[in-house]
N, C-alpha and C. Protein backbone atom coordinates (compact mmCIF):
# COMPACT_ATOMS: atom_id res chain seq x y z
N UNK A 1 79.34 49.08 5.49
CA UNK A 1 79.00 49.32 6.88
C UNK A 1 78.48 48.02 7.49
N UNK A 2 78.82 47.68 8.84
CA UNK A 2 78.30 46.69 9.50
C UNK A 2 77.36 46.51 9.86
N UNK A 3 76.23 45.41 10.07
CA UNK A 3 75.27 45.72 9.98
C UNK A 3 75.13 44.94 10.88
N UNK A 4 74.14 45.53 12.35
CA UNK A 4 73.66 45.34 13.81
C UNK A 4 72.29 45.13 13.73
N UNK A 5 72.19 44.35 14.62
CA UNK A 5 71.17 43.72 15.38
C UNK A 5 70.23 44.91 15.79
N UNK A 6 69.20 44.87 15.53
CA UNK A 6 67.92 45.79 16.39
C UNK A 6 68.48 46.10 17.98
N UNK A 7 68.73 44.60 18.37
CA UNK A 7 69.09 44.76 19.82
C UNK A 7 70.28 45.29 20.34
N UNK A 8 70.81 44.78 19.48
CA UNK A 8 72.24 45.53 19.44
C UNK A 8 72.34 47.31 19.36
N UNK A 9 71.27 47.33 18.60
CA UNK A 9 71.55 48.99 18.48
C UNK A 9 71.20 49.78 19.67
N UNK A 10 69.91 48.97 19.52
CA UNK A 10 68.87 49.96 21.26
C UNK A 10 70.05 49.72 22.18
N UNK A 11 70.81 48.85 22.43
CA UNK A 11 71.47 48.02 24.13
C UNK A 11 72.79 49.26 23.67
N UNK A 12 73.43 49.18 22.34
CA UNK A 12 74.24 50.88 22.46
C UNK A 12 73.76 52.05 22.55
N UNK A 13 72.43 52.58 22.44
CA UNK A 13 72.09 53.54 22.42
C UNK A 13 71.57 53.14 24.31
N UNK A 14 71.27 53.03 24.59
CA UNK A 14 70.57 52.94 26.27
C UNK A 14 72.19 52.88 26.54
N UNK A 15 73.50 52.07 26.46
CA UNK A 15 74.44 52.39 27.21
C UNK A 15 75.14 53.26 26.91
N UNK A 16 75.05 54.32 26.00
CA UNK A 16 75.40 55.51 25.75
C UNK A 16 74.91 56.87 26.09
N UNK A 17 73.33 56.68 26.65
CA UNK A 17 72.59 57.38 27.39
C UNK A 17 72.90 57.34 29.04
N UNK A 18 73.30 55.78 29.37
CA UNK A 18 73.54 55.59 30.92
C UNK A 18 74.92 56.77 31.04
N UNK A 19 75.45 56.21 30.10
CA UNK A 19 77.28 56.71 30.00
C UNK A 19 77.21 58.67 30.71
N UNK A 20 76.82 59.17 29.75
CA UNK A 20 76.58 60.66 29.82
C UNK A 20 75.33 60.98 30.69
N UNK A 21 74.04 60.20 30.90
CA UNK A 21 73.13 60.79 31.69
C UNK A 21 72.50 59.47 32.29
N UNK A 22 72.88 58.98 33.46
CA UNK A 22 72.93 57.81 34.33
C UNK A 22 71.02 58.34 34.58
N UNK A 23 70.57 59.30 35.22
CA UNK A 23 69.16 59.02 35.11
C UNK A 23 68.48 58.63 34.22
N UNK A 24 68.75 59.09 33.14
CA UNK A 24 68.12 58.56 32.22
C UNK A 24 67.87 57.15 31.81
N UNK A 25 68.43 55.92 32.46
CA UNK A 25 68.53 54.82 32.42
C UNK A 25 67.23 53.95 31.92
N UNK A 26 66.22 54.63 32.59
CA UNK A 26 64.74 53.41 32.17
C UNK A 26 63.78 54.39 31.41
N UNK A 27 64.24 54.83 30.24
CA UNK A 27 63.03 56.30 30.01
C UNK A 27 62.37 54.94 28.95
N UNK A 28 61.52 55.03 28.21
CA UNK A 28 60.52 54.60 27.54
C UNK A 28 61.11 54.67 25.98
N UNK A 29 61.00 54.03 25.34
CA UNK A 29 61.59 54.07 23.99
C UNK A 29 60.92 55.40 22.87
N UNK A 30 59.70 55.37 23.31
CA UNK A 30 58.76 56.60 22.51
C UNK A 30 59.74 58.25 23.93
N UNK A 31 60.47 58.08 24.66
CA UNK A 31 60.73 59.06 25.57
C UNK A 31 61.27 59.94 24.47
N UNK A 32 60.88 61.51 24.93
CA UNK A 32 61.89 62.84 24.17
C UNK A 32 63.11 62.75 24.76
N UNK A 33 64.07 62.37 23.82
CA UNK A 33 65.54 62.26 24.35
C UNK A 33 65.72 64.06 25.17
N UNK A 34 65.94 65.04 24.30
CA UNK A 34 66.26 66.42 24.86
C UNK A 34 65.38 67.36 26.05
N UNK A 35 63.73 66.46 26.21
CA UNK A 35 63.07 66.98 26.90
C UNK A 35 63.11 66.14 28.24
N UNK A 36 62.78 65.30 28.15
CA UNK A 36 63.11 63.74 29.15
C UNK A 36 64.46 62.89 29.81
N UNK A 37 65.10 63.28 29.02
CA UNK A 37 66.54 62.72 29.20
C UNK A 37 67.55 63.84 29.51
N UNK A 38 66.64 65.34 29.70
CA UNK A 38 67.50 66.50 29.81
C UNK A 38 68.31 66.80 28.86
N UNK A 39 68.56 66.28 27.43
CA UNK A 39 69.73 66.29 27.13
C UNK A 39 70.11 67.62 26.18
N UNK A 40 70.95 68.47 26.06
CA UNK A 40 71.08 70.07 25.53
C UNK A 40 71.67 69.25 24.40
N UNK A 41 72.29 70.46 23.21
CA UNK A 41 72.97 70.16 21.95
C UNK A 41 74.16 69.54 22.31
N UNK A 42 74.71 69.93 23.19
CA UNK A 42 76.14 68.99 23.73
C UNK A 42 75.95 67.89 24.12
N UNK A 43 74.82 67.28 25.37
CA UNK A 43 74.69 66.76 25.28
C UNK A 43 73.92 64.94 24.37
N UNK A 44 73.41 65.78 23.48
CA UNK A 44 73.09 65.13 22.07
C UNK A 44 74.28 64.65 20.99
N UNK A 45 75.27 65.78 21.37
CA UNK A 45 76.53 64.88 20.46
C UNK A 45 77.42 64.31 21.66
N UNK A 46 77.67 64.40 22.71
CA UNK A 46 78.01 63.35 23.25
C UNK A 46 77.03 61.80 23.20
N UNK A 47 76.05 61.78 23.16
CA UNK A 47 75.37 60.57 22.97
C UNK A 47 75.41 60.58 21.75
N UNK A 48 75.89 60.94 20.47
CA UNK A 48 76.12 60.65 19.32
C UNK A 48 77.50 59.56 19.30
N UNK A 49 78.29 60.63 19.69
CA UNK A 49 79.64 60.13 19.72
C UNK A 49 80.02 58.86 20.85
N UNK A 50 78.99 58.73 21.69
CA UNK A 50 79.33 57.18 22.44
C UNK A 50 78.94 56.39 21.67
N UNK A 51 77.36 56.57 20.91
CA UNK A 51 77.04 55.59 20.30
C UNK A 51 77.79 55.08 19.20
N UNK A 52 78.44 56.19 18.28
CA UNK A 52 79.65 55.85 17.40
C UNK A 52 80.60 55.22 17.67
N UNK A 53 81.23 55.18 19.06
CA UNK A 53 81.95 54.18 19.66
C UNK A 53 81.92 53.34 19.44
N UNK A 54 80.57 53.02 20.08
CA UNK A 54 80.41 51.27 20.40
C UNK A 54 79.49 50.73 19.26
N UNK A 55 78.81 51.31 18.40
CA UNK A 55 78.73 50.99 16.83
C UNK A 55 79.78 50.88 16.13
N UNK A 56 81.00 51.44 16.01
CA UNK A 56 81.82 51.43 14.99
C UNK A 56 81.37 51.97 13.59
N UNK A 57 80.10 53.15 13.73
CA UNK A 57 79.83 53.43 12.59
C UNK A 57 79.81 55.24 13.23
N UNK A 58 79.52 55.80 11.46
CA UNK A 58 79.23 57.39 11.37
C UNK A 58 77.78 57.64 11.59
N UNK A 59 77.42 58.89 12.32
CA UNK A 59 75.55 59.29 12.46
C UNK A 59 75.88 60.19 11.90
N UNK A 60 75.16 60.30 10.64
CA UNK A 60 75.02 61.79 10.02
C UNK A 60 74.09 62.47 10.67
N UNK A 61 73.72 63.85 10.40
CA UNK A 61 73.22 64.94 11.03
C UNK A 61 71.80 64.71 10.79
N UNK A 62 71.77 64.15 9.09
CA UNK A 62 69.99 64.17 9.32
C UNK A 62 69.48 62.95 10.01
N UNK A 63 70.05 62.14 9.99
CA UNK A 63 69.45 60.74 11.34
C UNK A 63 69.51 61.76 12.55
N UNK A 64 69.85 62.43 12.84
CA UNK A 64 69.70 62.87 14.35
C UNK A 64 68.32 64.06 14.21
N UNK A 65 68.46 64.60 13.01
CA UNK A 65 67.38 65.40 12.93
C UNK A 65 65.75 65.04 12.52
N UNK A 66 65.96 63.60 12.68
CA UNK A 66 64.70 62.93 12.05
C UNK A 66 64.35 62.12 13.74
N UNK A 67 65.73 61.93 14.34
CA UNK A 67 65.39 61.23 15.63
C UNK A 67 65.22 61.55 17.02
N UNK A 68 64.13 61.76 17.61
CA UNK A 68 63.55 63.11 18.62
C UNK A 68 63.84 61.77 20.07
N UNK A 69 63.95 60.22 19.75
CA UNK A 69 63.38 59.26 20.52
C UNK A 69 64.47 58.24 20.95
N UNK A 70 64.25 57.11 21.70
CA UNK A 70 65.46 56.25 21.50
C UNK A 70 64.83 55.43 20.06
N UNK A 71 63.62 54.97 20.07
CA UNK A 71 63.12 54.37 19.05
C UNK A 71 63.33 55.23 17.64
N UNK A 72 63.50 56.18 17.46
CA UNK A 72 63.71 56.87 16.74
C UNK A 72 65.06 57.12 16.12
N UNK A 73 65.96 56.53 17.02
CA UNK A 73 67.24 56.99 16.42
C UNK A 73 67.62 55.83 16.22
N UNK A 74 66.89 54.26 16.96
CA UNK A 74 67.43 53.01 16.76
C UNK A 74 66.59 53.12 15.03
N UNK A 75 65.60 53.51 14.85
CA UNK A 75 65.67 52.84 13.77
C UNK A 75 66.17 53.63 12.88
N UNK A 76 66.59 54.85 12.86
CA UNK A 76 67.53 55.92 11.69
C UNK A 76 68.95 54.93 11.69
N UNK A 77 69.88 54.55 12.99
CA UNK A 77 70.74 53.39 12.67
C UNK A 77 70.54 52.02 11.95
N UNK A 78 69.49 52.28 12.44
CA UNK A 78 69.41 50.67 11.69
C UNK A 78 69.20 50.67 10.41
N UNK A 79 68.85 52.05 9.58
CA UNK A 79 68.58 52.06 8.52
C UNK A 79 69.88 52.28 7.66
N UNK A 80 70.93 53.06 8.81
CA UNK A 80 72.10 53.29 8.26
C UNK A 80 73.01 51.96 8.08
N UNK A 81 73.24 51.29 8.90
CA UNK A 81 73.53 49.50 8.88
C UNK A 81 73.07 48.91 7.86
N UNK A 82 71.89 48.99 7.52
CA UNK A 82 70.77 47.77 6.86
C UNK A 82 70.60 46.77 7.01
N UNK A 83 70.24 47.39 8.62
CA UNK A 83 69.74 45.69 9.62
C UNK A 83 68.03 46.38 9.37
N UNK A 84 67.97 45.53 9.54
CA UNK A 84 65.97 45.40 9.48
C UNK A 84 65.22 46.08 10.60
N UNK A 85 64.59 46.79 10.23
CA UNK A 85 63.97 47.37 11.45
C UNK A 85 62.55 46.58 12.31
C-alpha cells in the first residue's frame, strides 16, 4: 500500500467532504463527521468511497468504526498507509 503524507490524507479527506457535503467545508478536525457534517450511513460511504478515489487505497469497516472525526479517520488512514501519524 502507498504510503501518504499526513497532509495528503486530511487535503483528501476535506476534498471528499467538500465533494458530497460543500457545507461542511471548514468544520474543525476534532468536528463529529455524522452529527456536524450532517452526514447519514450513505452519506458516510460516499465520503468513504471519494476518499478511496483519491487515495488509491481500501477503508475497511473498522477504521470507519473507530473514526467519529476528520482527525480521526486521517489518522486510521494513515495507519493503514504507514505514513506516520
Amino acid at each position: 500500500m502507498t504510503e501518504h503524507s499526513i497532509a495528503t490524507i486530511e487535503q483528501a479527506i476535506r476534498d471528499a467532504l467538500y465533494a458530497i457535503r460543500p457545507s461542511a467545508v471548514g468544520l474543525a478536525g476534532d468536528a463529529d463527521l455524522m452529527q456536524e457534517a450532517d452526514l447519514d450511513s450513505i452519506g458516510v460511504m460516499d465520503l468513504v468511497m471519494e476518499i478511496e478515489d483519491r487515495l488509491d487505497l481500501s477503508i475497511p469497516v473498522e477504521t470507519l468504526a473507530e473514526a467519529r472525526t476528520i482527525n480521526g479517520l486521517r489518522a486510521g488512514i494513515s495507519q493503514l498507509t504507514g505514513s506516520p501519524s
